[in-house]
C-alpha atoms as a PDB file:
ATOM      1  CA  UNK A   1       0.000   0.000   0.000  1.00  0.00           C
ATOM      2  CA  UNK A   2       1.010   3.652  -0.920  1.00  0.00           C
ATOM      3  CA  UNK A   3      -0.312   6.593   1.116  1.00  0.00           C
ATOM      4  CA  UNK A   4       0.404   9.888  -0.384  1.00  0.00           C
ATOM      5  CA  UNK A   5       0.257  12.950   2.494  1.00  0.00           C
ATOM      6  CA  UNK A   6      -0.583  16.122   1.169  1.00  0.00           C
ATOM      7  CA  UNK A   7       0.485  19.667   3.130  1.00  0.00           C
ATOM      8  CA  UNK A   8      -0.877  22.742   2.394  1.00  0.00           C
ATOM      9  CA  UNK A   9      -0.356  26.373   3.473  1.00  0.00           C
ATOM     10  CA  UNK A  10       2.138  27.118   6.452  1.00  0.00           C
ATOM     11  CA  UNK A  11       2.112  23.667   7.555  1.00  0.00           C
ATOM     12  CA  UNK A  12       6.020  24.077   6.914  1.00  0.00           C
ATOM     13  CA  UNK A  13       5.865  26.325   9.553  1.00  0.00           C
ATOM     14  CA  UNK A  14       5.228  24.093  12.222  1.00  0.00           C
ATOM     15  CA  UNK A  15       6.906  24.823  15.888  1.00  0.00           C
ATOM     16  CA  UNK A  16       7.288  27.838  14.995  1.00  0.00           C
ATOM     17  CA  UNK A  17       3.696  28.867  14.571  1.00  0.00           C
ATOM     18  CA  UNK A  18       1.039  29.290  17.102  1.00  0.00           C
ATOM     19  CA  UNK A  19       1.641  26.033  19.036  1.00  0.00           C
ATOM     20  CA  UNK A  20      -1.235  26.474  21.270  1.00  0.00           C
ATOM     21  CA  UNK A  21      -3.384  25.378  17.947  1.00  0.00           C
ATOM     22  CA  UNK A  22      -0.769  23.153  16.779  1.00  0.00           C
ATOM     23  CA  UNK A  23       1.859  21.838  19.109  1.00  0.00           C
ATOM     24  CA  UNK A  24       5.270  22.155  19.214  1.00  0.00           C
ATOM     25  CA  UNK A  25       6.497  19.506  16.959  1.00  0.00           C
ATOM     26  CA  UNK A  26       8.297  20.309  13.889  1.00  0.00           C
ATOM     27  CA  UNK A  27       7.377  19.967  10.210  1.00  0.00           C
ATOM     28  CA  UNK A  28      10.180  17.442   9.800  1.00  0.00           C
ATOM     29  CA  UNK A  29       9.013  15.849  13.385  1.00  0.00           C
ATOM     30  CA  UNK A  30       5.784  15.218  11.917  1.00  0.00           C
ATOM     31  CA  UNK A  31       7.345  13.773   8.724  1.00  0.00           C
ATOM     32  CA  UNK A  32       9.307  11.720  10.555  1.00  0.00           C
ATOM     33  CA  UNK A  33       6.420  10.592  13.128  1.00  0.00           C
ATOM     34  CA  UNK A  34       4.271   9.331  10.138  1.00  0.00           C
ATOM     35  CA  UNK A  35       7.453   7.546   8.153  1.00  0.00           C
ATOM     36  CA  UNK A  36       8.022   5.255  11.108  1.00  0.00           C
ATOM     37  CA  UNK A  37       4.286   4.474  12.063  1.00  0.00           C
ATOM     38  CA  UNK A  38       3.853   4.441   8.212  1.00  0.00           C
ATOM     39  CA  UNK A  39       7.079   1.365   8.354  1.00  0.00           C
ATOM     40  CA  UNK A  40       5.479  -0.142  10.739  1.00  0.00           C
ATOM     41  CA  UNK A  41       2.215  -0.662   8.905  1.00  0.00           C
ATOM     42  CA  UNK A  42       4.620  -2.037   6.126  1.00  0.00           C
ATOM     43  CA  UNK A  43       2.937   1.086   4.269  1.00  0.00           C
ATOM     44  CA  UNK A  44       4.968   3.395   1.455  1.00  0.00           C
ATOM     45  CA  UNK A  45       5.010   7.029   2.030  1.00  0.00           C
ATOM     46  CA  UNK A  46       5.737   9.800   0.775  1.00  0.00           C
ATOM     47  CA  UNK A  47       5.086  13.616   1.148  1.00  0.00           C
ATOM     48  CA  UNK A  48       4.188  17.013  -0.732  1.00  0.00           C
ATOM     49  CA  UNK A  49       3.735  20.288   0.611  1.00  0.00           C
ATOM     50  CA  UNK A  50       2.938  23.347  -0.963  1.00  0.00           C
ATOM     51  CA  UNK A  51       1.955  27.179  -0.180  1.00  0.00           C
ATOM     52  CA  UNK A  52       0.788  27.085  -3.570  1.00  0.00           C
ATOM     53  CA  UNK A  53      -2.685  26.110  -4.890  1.00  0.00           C
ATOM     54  CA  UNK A  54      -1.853  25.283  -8.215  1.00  0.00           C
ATOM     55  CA  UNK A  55       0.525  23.259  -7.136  1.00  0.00           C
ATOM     56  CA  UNK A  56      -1.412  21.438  -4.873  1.00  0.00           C
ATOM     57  CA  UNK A  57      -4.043  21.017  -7.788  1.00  0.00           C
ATOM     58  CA  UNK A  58      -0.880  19.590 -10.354  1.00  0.00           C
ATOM     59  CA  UNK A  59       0.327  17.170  -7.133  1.00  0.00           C
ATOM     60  CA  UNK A  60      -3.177  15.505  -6.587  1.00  0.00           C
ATOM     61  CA  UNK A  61      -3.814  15.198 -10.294  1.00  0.00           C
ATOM     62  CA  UNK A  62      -1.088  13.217 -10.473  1.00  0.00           C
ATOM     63  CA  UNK A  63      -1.735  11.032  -7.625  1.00  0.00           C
ATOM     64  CA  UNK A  64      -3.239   8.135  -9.903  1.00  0.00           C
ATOM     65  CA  UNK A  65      -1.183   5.322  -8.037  1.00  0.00           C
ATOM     66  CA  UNK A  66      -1.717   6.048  -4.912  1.00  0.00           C
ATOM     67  CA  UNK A  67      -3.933   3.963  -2.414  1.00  0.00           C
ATOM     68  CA  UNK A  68      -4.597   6.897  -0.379  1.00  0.00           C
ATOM     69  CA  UNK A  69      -4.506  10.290   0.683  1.00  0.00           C
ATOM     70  CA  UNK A  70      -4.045  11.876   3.690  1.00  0.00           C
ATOM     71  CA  UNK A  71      -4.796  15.619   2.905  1.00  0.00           C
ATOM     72  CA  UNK A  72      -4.631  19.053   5.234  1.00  0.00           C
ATOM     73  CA  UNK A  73      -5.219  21.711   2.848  1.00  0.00           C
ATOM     74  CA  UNK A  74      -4.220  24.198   5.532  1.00  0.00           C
ATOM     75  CA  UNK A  75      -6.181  26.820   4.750  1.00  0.00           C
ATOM     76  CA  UNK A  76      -7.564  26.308   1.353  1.00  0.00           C
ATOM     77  CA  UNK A  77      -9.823  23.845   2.638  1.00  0.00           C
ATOM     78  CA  UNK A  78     -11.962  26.780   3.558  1.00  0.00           C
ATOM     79  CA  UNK A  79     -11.319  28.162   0.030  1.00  0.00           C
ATOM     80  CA  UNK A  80     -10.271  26.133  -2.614  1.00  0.00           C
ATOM     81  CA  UNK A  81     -12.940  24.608  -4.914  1.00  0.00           C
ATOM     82  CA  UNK A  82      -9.847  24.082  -7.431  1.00  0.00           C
ATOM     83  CA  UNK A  83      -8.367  21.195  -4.958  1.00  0.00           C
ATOM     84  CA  UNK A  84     -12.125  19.727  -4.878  1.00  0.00           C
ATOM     85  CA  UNK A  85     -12.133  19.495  -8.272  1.00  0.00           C
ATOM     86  CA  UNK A  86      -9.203  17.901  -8.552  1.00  0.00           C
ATOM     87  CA  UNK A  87      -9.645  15.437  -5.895  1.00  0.00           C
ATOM     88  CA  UNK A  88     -12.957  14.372  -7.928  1.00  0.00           C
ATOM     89  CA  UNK A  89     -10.923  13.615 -10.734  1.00  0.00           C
ATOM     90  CA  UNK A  90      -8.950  10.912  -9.823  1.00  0.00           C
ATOM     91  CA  UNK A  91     -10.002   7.162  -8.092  1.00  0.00           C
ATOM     92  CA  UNK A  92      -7.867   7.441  -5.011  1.00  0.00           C
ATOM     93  CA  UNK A  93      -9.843   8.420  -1.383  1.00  0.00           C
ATOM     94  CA  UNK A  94      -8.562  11.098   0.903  1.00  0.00           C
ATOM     95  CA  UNK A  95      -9.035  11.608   4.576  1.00  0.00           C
ATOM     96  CA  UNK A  96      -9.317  15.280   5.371  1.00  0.00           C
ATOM     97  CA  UNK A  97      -7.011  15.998   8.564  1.00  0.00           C
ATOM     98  CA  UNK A  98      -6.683  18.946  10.719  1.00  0.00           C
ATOM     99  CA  UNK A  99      -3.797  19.547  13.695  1.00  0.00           C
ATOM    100  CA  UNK A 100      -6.199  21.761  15.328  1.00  0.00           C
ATOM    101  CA  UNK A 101     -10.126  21.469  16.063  1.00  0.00           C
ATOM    102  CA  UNK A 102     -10.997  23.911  13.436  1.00  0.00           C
ATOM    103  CA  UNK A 103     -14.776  23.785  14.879  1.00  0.00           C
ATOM    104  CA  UNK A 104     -13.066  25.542  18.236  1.00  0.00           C
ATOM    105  CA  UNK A 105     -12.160  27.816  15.783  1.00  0.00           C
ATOM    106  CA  UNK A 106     -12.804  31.170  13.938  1.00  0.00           C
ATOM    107  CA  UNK A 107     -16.264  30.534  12.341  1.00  0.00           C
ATOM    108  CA  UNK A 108     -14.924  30.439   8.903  1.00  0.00           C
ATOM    109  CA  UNK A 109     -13.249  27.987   9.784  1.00  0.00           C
ATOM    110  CA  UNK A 110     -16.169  25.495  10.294  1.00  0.00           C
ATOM    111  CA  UNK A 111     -16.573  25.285   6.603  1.00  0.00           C
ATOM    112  CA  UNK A 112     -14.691  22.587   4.373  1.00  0.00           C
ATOM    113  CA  UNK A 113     -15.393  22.314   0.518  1.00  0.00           C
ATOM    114  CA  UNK A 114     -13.622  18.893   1.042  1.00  0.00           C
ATOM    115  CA  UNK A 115     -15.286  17.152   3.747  1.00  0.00           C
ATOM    116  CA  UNK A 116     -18.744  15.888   2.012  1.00  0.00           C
ATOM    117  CA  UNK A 117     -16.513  14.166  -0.301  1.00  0.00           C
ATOM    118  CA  UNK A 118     -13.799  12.458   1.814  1.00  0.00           C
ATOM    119  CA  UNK A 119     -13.860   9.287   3.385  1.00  0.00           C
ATOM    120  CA  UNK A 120     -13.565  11.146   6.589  1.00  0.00           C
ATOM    121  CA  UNK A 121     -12.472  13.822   8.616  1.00  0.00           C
ATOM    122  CA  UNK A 122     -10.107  14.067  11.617  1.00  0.00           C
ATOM    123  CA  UNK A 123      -9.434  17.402  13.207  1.00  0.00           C
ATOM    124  CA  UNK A 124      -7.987  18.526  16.843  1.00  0.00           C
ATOM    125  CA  UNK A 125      -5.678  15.573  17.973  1.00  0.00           C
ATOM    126  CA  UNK A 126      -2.624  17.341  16.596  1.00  0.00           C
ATOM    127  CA  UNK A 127      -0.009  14.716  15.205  1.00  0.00           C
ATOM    128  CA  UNK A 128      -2.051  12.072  16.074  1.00  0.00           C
ATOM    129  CA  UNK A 129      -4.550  13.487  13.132  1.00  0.00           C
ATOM    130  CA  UNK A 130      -2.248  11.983  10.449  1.00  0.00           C
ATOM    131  CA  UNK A 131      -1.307   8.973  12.428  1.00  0.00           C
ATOM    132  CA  UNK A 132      -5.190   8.181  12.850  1.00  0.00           C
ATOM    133  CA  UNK A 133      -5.604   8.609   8.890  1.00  0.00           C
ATOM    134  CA  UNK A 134      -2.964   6.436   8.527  1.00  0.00           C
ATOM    135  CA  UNK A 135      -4.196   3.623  10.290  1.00  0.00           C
ATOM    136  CA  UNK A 136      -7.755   3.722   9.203  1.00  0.00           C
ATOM    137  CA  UNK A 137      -6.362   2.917   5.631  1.00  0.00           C
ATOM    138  CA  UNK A 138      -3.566   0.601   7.022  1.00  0.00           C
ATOM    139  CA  UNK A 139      -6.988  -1.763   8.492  1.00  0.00           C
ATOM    140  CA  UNK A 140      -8.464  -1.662   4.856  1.00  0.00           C
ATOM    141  CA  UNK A 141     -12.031  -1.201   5.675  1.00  0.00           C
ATOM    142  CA  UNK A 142     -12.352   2.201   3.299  1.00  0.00           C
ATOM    143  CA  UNK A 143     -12.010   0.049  -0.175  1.00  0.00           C
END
């Protein structure tokens, strides 16, 4: 199995920006946390991130043999109906994850243009976010 994890806007930025919303663990740390759980699952992985939204458009249209995606749009999942589109264009599923609980959030925050059409959502357990996602395709039970 090959999980693709998708990273939008200022997730590059993490431990250094407002870790009471995100935690203190690094961009890299969070790589890293989700390559070893990921080898441990006996699951491929590998990563894209992007402040861009075209290029976060080009990188899932081209995500045709992956199993899976594991997708926080950062921001643009409050925005972006270019990323929808694209993630209705190709046969792989995504799981929509958030480090923070975006519903304890600013109110525009509480909207996704991605949720209705992922397999699900996971929002406010930080790190643990991706390694949830991870595992919920690692068990099989979303094909």
């Amino acid at each position: 199995m090959n999980i693709l994890v998708i990273n939008g806007p200022n997730i590059n930025m993490l431990g250094q920006r407002e870790p009471g919303h995100y935690g203190d663990i690094s961009f890299y740390e969070l790589e890293d946390l989700i390559r070893d759980e990921a080898a441990k699952q006996g699951i491929e992985v590998d990563f894209f991130q992007s402040n861009s939204e075209g290029a976060i458009v080009d990188c899932i249209q081209q995500a045709g043999s992956y199993d899976g995606i594991i997708l926080n749009a950062g921001a643009y999942t409050h925005t972006s109906i270019a990323i929808r589109d694209a993630l209705l264009s190709i046969k792989a599923k995504f799981i929509e994850v958030h480090l923070s609980n975006v519903f304890a959030r600013e109110p525009f925050r509480h909207h996704s243009y991605l949720s209705d059409i992922a397999v699900g959502v996971i929002a406010g357990f930080r790190e643990d976010s991706y390694l949830m996602a991870l595992n919920y395709f690692a068990n099989g039970v979303w094909q």
